[in-house]
N, C-alpha and C. Protein backbone atom coordinates (compact mmCIF):
# COMPACT_ATOMS: atom_id res chain seq x y z
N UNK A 1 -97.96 -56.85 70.11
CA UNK A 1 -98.48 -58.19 69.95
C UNK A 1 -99.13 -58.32 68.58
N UNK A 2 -98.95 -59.63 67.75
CA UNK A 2 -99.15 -59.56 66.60
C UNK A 2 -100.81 -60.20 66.74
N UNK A 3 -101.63 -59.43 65.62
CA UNK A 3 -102.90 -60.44 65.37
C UNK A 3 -102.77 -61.66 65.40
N UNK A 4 -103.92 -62.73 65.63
CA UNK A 4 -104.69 -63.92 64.52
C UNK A 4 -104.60 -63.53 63.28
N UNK A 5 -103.83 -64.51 62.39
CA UNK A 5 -105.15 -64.66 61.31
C UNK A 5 -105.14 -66.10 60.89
N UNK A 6 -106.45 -65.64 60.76
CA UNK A 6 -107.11 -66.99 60.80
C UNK A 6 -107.93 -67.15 58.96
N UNK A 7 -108.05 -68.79 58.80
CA UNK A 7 -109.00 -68.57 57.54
C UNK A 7 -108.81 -70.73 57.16
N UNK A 8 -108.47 -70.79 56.01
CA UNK A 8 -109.12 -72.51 56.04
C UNK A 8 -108.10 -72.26 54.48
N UNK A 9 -107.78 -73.51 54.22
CA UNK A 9 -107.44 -74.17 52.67
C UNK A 9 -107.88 -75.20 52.43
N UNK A 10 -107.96 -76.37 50.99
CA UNK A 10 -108.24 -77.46 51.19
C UNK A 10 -106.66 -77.98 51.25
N UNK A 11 -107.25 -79.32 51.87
CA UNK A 11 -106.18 -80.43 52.93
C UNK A 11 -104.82 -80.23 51.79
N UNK A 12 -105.30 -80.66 49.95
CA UNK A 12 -104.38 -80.72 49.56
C UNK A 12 -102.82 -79.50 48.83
N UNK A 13 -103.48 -78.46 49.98
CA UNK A 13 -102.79 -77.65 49.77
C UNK A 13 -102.09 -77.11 51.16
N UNK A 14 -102.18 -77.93 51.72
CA UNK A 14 -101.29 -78.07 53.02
C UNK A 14 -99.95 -78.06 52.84
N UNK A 15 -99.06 -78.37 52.44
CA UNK A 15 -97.97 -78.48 52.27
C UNK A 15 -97.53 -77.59 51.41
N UNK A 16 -97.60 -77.03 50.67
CA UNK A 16 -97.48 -76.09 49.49
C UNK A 16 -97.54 -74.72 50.58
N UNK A 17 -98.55 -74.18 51.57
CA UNK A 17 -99.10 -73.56 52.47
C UNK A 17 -97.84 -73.29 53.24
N UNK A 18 -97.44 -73.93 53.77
CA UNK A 18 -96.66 -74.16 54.94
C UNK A 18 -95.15 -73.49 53.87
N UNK A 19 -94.63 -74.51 53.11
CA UNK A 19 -93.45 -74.37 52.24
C UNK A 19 -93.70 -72.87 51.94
N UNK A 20 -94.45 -71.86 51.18
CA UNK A 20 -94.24 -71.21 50.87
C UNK A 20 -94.65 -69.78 52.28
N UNK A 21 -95.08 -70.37 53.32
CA UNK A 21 -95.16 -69.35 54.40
C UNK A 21 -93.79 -69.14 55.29
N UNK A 22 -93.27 -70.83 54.87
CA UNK A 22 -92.12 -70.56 55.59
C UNK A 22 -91.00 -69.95 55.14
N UNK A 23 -91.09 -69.64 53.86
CA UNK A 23 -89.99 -68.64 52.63
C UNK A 23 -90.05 -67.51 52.89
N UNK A 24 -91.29 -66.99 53.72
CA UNK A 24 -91.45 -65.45 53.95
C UNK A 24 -90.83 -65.06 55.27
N UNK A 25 -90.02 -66.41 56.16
CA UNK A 25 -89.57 -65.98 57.38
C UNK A 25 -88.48 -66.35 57.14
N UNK A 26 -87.91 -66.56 56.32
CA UNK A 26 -86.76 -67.57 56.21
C UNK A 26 -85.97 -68.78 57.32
N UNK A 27 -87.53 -69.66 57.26
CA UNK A 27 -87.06 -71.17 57.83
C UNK A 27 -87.12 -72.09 56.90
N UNK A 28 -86.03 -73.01 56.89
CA UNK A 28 -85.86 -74.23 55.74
C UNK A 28 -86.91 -75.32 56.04
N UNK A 29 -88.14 -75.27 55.47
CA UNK A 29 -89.21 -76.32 55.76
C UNK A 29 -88.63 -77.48 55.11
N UNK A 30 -88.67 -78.33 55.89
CA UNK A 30 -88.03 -80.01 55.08
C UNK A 30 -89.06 -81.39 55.07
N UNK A 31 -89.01 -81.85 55.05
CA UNK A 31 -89.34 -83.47 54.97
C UNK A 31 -89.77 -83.99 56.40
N UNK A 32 -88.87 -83.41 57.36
CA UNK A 32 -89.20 -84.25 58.64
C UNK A 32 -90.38 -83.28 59.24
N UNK A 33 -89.99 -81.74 58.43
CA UNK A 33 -90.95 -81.11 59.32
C UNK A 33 -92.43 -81.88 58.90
N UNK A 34 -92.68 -81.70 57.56
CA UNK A 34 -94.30 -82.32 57.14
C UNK A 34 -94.58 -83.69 57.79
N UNK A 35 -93.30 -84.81 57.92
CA UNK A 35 -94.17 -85.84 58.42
C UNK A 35 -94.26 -85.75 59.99
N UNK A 36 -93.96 -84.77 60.19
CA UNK A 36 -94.31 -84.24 61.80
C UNK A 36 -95.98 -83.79 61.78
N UNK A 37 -95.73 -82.79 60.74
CA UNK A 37 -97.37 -82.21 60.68
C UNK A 37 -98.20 -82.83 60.20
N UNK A 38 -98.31 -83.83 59.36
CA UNK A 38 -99.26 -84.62 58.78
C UNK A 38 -99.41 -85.50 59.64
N UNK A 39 -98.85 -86.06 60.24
CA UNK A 39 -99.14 -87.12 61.65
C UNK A 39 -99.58 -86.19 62.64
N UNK A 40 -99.36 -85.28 63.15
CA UNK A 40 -100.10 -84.31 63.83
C UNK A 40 -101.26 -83.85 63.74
N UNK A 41 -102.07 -83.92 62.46
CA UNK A 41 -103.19 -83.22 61.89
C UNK A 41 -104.06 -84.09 61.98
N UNK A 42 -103.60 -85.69 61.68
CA UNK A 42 -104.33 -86.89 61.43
C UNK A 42 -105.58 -86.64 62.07
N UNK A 43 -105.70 -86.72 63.61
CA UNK A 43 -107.13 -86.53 64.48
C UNK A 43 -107.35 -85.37 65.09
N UNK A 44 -107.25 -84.16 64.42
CA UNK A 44 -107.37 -83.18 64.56
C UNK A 44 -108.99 -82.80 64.19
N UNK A 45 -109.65 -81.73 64.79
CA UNK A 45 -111.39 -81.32 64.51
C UNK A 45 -111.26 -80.51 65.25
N UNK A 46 -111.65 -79.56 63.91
CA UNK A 46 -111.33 -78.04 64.41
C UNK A 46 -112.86 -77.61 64.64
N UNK A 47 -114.07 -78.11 65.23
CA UNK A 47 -114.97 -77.85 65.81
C UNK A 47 -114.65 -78.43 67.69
N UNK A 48 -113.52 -78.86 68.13
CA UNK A 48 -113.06 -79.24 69.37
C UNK A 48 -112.05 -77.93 69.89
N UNK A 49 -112.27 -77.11 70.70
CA UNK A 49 -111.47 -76.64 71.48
C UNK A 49 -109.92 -77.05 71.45
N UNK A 50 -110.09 -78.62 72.36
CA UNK A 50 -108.96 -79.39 72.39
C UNK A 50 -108.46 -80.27 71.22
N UNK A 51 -108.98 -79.94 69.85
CA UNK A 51 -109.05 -80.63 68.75
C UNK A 51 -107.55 -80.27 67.47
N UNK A 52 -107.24 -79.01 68.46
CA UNK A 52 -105.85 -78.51 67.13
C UNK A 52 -104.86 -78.76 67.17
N UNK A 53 -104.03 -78.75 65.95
CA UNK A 53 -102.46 -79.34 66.38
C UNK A 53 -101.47 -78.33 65.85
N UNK A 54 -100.92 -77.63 67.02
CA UNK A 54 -100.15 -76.52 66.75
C UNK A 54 -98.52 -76.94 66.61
N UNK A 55 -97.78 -76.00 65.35
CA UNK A 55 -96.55 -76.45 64.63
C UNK A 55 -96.27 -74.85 64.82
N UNK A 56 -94.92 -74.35 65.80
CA UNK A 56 -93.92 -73.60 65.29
C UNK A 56 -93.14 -73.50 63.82
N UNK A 57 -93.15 -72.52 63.64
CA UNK A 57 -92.06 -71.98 62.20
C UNK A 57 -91.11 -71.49 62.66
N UNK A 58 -89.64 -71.64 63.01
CA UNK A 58 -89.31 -70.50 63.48
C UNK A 58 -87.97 -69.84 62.97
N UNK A 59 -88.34 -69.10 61.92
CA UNK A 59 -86.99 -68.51 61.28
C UNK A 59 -86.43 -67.59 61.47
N UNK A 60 -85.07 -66.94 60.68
CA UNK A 60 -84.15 -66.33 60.91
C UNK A 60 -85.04 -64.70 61.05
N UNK A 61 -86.23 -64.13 60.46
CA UNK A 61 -86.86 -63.07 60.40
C UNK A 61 -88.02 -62.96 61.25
N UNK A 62 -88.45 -64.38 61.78
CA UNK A 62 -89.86 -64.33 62.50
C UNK A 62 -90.09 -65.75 62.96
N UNK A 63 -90.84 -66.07 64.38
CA UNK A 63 -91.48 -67.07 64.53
C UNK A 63 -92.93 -67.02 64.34
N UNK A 64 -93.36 -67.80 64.17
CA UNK A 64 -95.14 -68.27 63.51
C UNK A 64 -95.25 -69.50 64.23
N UNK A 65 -96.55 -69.39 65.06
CA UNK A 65 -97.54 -70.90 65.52
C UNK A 65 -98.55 -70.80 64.48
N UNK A 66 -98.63 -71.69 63.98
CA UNK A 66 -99.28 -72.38 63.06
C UNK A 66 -100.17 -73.80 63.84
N UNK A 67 -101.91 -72.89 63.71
CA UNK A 67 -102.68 -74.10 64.32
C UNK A 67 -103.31 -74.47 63.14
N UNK A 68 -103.41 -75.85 63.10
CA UNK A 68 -104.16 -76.66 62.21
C UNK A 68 -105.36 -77.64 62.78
N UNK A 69 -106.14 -77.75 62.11
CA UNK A 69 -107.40 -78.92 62.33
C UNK A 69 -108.15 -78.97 60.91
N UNK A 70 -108.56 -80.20 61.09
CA UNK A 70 -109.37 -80.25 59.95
C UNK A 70 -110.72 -80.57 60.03
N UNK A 71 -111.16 -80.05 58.85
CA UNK A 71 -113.15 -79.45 59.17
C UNK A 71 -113.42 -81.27 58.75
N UNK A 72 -113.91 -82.22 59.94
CA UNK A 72 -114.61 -83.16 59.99
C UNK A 72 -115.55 -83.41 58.84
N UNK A 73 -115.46 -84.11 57.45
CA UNK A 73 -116.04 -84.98 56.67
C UNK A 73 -116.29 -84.09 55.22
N UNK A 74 -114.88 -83.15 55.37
CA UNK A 74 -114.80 -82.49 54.17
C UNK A 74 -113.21 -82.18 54.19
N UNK A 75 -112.93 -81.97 53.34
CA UNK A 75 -111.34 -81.74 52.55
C UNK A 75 -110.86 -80.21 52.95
N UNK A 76 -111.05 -79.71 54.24
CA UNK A 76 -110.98 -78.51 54.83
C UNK A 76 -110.15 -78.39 55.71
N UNK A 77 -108.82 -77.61 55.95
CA UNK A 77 -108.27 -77.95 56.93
C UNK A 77 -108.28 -76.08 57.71
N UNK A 78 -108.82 -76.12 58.63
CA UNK A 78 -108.49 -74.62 59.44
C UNK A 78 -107.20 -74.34 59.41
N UNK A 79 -106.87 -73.08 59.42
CA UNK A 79 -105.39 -72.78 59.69
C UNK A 79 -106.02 -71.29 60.30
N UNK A 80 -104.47 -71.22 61.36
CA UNK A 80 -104.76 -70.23 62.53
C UNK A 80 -102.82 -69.73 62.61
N UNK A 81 -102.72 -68.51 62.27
CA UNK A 81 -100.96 -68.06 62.45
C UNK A 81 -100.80 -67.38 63.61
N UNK A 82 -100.31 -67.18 64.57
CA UNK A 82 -99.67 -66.36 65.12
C UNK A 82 -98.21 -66.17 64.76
N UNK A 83 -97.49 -64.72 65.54
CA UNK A 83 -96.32 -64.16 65.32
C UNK A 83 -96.12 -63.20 64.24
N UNK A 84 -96.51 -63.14 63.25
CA UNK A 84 -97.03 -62.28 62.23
C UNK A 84 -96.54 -61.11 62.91
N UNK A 85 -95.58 -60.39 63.01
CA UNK A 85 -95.70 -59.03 63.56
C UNK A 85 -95.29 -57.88 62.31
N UNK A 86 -95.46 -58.17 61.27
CA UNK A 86 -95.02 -57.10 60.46
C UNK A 86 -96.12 -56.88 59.69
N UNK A 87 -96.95 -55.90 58.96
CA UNK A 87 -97.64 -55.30 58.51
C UNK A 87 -97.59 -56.21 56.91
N UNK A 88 -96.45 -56.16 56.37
CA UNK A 88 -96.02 -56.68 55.09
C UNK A 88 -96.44 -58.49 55.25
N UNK A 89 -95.85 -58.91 56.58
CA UNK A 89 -95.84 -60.48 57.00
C UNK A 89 -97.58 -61.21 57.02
N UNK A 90 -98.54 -59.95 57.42
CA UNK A 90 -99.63 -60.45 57.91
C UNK A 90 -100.47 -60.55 56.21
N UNK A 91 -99.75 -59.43 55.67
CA UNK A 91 -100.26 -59.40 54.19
C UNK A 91 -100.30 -60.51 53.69
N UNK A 92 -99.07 -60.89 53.63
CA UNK A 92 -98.74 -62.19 52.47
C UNK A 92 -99.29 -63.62 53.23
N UNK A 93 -99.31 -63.18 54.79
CA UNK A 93 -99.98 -64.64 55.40
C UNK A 93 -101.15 -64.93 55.15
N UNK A 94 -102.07 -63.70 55.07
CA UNK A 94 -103.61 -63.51 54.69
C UNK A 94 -103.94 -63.68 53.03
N UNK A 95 -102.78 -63.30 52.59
CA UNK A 95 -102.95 -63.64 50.85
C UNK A 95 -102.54 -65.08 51.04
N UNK A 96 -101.59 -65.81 51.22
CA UNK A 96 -102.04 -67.18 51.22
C UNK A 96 -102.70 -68.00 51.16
N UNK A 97 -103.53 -67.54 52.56
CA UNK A 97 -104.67 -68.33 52.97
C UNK A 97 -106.18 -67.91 52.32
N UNK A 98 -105.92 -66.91 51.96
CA UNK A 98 -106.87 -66.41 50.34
C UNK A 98 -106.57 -67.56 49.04
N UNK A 99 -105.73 -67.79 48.51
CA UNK A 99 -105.10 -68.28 47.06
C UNK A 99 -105.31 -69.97 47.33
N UNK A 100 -104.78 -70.40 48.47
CA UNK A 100 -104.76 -71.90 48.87
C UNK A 100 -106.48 -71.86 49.14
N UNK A 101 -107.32 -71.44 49.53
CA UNK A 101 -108.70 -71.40 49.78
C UNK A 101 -108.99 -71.93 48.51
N UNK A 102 -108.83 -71.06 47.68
CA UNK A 102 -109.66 -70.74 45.76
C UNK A 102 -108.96 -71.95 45.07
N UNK A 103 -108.15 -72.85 45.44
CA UNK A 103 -107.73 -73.34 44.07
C UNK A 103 -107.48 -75.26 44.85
């Protein structure tokens, strides 16, 4: 069973996030997927239990749940991966969500 990992970016690096997490599983992230997730995220508050809005990845090397919410009255959006089962996969998911944090 693969870890959490868990950690936060700001909002406007949501998409960039996603696009380049989904290159590491090889799923074709498109257009319909984001306006799926951005309408999904809209009333999301990731201080609510029942507040997250979870998005499958699911490519040719790996599936990933991807929970999102966003931190209420700041430009913060939580992010939460599961499926991660490779040592190398959890790396680059955790460096992500390191790099999208800082910038």
């Amino acid at each position: 069973m693969s870890k959490q990992i868990d950690g936060w970016i700001t909002d406007r690096n949501l998409r960039a996030f996603l696009e380049l997490l989904s290159r590491y599983i090889d799923y074709a992230f498109d257009d319909t997927d984001w306006d799926t997730i951005e309408s999904g995220v809209r009333n999301t508050d990731d201080e609510k239990s029942d507040g997250w809005y979870s998005y499958p990845l699911a490519g040719t090397s790996a599936t990933l749940e991807v929970g999102l919410a966003r931190s209420v009255g700041n430009e913060v959006m939580s992010v939460s991966v599961t499926g991660a089962e490779t040592p190398e996969l959890q790396l680059r998911t955790d460096t992500l969500l390191s790099a999208f944090a800082g910038i």
